[in-house]
PDB file of N, CA and C in Angstrom:
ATOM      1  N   UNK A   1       0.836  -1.187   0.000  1.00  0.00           N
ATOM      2  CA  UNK A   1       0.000   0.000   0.000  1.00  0.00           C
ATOM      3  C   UNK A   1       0.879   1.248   0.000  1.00  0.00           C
ATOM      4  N   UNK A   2       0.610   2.488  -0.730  1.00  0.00           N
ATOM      5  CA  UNK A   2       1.134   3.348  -0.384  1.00  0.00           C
ATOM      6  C   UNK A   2       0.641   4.513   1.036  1.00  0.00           C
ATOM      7  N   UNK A   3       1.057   5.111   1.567  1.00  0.00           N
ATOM      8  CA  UNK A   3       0.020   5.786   2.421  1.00  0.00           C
ATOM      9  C   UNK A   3      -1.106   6.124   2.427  1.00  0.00           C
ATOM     10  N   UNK A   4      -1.513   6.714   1.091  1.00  0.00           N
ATOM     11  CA  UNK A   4      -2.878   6.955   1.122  1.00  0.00           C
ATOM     12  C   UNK A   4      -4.023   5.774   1.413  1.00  0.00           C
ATOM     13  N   UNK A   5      -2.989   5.133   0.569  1.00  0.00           N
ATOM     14  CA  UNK A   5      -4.013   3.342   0.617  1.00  0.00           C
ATOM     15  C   UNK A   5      -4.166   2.658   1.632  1.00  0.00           C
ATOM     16  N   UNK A   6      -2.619   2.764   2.370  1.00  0.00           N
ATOM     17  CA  UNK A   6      -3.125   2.606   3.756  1.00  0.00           C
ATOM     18  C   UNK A   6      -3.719   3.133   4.802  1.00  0.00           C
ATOM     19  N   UNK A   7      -3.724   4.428   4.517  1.00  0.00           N
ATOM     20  CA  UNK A   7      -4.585   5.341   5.434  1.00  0.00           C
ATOM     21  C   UNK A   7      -6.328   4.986   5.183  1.00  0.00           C
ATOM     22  N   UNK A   8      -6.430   4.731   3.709  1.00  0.00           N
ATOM     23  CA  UNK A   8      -7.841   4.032   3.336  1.00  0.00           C
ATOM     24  C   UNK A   8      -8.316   2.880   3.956  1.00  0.00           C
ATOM     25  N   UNK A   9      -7.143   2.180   3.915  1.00  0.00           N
ATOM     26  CA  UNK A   9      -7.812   0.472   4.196  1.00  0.00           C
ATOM     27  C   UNK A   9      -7.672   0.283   5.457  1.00  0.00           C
ATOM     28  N   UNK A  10      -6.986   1.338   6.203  1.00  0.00           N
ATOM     29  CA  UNK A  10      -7.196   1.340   7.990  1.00  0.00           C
ATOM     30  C   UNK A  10      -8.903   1.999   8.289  1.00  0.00           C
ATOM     31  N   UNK A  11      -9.480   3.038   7.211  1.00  0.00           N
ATOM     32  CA  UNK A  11     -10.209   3.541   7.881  1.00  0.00           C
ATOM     33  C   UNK A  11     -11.648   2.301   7.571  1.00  0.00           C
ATOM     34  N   UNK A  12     -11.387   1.475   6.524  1.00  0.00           N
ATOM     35  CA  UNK A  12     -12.329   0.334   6.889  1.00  0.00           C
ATOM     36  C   UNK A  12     -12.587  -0.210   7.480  1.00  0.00           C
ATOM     37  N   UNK A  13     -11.991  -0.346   8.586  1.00  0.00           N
ATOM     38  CA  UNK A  13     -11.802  -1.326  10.093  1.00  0.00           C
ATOM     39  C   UNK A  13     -12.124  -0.112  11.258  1.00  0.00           C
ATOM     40  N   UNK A  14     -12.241   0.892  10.843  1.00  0.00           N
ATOM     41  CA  UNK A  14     -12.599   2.239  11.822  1.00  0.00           C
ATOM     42  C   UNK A  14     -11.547   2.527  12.405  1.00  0.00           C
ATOM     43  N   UNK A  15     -10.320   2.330  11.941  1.00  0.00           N
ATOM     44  CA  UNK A  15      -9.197   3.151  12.410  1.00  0.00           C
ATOM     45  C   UNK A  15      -8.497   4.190  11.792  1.00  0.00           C
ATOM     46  N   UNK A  16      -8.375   5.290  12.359  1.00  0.00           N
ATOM     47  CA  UNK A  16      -8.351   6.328  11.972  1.00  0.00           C
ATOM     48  C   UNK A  16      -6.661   7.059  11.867  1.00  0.00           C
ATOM     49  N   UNK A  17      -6.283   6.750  10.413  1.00  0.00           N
ATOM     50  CA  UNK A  17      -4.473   7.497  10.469  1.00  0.00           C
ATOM     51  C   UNK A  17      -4.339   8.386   9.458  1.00  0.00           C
ATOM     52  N   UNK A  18      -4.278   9.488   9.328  1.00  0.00           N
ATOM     53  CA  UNK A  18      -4.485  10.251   8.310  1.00  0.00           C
ATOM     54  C   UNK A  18      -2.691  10.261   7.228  1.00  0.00           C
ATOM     55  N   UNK A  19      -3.069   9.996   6.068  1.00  0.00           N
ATOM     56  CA  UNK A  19      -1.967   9.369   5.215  1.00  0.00           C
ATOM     57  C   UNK A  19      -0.602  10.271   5.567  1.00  0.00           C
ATOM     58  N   UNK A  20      -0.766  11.804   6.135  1.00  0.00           N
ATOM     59  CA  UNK A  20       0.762  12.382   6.751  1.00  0.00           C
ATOM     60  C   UNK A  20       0.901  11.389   7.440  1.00  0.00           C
ATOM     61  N   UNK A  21       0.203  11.280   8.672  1.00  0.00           N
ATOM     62  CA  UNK A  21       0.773  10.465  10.003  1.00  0.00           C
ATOM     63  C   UNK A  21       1.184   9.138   9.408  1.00  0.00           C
ATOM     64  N   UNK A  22       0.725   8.501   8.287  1.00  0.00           N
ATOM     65  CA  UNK A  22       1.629   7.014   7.870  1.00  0.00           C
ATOM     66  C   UNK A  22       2.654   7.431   7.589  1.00  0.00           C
ATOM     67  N   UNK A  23       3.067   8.775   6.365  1.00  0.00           N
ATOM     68  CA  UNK A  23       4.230   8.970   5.557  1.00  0.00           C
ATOM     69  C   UNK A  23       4.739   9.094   7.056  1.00  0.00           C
ATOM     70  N   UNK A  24       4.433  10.330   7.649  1.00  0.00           N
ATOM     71  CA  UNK A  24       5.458  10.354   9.604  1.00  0.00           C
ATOM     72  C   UNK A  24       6.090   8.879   9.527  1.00  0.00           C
ATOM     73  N   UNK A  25       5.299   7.882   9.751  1.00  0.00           N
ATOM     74  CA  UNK A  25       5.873   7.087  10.613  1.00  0.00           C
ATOM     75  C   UNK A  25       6.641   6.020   9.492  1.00  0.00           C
ATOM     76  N   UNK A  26       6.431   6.644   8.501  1.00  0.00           N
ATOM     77  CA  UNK A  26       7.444   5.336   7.131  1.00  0.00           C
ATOM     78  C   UNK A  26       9.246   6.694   7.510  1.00  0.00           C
ATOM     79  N   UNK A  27       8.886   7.578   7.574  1.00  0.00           N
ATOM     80  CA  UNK A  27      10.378   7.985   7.849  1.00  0.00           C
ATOM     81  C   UNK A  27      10.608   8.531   9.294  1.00  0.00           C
ATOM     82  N   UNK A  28      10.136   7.730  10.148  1.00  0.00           N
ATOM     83  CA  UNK A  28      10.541   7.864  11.588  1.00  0.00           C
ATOM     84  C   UNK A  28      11.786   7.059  11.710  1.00  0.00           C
ATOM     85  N   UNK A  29      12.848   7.305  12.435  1.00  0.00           N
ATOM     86  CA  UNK A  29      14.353   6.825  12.741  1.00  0.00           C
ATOM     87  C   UNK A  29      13.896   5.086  13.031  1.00  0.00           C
ATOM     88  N   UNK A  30      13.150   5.216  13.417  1.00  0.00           N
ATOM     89  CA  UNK A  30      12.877   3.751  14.188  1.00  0.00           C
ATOM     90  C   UNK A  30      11.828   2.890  13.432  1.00  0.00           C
ATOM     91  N   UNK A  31      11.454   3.347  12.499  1.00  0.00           N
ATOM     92  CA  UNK A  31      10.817   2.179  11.393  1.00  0.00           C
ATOM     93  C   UNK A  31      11.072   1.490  11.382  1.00  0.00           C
ATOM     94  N   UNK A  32      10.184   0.245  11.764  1.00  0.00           N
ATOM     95  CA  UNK A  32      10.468  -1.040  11.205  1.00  0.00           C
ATOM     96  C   UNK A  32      10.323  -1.609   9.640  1.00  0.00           C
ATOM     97  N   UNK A  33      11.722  -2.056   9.374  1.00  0.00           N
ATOM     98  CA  UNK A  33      11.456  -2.267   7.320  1.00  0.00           C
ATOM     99  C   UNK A  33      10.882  -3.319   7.495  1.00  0.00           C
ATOM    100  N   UNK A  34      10.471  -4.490   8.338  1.00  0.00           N
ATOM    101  CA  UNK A  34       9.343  -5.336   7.612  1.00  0.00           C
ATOM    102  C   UNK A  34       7.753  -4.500   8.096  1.00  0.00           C
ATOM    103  N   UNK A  35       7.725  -3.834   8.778  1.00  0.00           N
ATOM    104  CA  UNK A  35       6.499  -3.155   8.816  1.00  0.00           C
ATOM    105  C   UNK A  35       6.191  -1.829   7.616  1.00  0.00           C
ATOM    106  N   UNK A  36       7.519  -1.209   7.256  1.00  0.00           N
ATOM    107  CA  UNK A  36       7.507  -0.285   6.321  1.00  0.00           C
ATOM    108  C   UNK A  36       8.513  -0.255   5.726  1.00  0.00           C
ATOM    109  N   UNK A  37       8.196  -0.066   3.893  1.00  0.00           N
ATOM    110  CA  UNK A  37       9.402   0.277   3.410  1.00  0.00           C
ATOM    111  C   UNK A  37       9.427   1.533   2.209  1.00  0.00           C
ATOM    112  N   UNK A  38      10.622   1.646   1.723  1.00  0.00           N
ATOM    113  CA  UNK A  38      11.008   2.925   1.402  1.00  0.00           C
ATOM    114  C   UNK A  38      11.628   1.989  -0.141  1.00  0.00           C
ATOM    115  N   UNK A  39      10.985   2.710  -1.167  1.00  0.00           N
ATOM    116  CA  UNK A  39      11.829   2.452  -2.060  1.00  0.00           C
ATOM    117  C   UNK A  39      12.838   3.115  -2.695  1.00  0.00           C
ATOM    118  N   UNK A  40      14.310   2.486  -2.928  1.00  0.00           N
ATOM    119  CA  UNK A  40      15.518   2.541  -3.146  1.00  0.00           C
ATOM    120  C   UNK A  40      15.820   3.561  -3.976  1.00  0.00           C
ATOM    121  N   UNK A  41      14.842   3.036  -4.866  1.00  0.00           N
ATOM    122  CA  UNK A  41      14.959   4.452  -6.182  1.00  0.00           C
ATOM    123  C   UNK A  41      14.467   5.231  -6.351  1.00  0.00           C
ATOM    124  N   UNK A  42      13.667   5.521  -5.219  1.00  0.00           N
ATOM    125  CA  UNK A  42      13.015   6.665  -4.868  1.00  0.00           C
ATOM    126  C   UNK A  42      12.358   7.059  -3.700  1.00  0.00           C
ATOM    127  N   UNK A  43      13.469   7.421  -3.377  1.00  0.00           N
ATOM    128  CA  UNK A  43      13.702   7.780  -1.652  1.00  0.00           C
ATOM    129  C   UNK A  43      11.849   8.304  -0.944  1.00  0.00           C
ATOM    130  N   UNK A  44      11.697   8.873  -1.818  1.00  0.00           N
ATOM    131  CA  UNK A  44      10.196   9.639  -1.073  1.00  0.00           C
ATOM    132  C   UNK A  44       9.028   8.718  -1.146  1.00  0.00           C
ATOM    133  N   UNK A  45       9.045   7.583  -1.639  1.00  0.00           N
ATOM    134  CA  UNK A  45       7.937   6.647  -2.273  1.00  0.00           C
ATOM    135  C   UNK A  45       7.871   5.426  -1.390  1.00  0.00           C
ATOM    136  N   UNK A  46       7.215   5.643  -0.098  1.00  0.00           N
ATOM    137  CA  UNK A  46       7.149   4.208   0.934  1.00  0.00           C
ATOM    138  C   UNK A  46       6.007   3.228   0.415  1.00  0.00           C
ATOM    139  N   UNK A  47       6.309   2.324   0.863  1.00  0.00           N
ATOM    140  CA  UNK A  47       5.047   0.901   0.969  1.00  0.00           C
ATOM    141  C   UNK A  47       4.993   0.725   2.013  1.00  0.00           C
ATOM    142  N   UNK A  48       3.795  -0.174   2.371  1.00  0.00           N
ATOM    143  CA  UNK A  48       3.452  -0.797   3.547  1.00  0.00           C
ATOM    144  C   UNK A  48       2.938  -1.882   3.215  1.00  0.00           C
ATOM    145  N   UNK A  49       3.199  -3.130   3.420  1.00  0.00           N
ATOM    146  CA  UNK A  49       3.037  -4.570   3.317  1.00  0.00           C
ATOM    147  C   UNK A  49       1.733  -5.087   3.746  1.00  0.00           C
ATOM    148  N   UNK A  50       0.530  -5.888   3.380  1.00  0.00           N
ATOM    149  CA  UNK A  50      -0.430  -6.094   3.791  1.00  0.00           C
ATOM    150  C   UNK A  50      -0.430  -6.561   5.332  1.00  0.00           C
ATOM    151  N   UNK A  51       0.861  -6.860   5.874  1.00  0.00           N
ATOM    152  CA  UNK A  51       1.121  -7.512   6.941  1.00  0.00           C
ATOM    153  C   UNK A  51       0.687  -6.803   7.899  1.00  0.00           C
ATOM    154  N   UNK A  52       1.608  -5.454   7.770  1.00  0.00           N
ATOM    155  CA  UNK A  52       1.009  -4.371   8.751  1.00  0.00           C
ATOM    156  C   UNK A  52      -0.157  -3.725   8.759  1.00  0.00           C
ATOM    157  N   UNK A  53      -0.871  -4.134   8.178  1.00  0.00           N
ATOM    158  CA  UNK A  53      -2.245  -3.553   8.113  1.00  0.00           C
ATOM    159  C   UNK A  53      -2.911  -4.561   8.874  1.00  0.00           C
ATOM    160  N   UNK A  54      -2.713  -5.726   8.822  1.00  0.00           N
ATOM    161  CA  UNK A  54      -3.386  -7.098   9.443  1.00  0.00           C
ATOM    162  C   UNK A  54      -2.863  -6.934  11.071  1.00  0.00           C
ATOM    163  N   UNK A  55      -1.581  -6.376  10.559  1.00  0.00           N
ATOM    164  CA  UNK A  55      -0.870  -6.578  12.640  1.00  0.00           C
ATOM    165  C   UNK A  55      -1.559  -5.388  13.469  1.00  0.00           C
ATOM    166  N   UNK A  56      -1.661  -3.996  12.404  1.00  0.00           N
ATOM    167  CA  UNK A  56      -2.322  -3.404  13.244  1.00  0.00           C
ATOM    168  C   UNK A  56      -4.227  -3.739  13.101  1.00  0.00           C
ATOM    169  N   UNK A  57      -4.808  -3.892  12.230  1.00  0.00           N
ATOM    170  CA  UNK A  57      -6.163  -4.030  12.542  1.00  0.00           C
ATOM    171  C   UNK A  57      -6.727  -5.243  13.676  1.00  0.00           C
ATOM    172  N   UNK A  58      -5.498  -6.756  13.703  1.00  0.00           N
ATOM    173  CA  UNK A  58      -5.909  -7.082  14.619  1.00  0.00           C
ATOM    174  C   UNK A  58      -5.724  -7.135  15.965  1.00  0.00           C
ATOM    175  N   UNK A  59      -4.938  -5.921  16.330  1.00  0.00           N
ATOM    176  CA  UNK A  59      -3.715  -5.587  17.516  1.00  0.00           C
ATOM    177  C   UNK A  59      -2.906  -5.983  17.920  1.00  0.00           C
ATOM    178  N   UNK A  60      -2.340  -6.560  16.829  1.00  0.00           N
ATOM    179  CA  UNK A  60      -0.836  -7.839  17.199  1.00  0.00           C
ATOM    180  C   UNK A  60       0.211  -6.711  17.253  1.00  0.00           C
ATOM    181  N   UNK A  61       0.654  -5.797  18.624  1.00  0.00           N
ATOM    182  CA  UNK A  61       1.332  -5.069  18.189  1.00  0.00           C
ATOM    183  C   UNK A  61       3.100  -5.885  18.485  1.00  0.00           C
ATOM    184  N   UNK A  62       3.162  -7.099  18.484  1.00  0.00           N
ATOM    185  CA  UNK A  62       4.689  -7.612  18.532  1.00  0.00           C
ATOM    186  C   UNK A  62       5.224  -7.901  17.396  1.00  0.00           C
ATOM    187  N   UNK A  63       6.404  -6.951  17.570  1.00  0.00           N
ATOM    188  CA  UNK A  63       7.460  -6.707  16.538  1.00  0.00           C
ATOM    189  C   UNK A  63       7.423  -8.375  15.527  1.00  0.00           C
TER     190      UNK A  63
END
């Protein structure tokens, strides 16, 4: 997903992240790259893996 998409497909489950606060947290120091990633060739362009959408909608918050 890109942020927006994930900011979308969180708000289906009624959780509420507005797509800044994803981009925030895809370039926070402490990102996790299997929870978020950044592509190589273009530094400004994150994903987010269906994984983390599943870890957070079902509150699995362990690393």
């Amino acid at each position: 997903y890109t942020p927006s998409e994930f900011s979308a497909a969180l708000a289906q489950y009624g959780i509420t992240m507005h797509a800044v606060i994803v981009r925030w947290r895809c370039t926070t120091d402490g990102a996790n790259p299997q929870h978020i990633r950044t592509n190589p060739a273009f530094p400004g362009r994150h994903y987010i893996p269906e994984s983390e959408l599943i870890r957070l909608v079902t509150g699995n918050r362990h690393e």
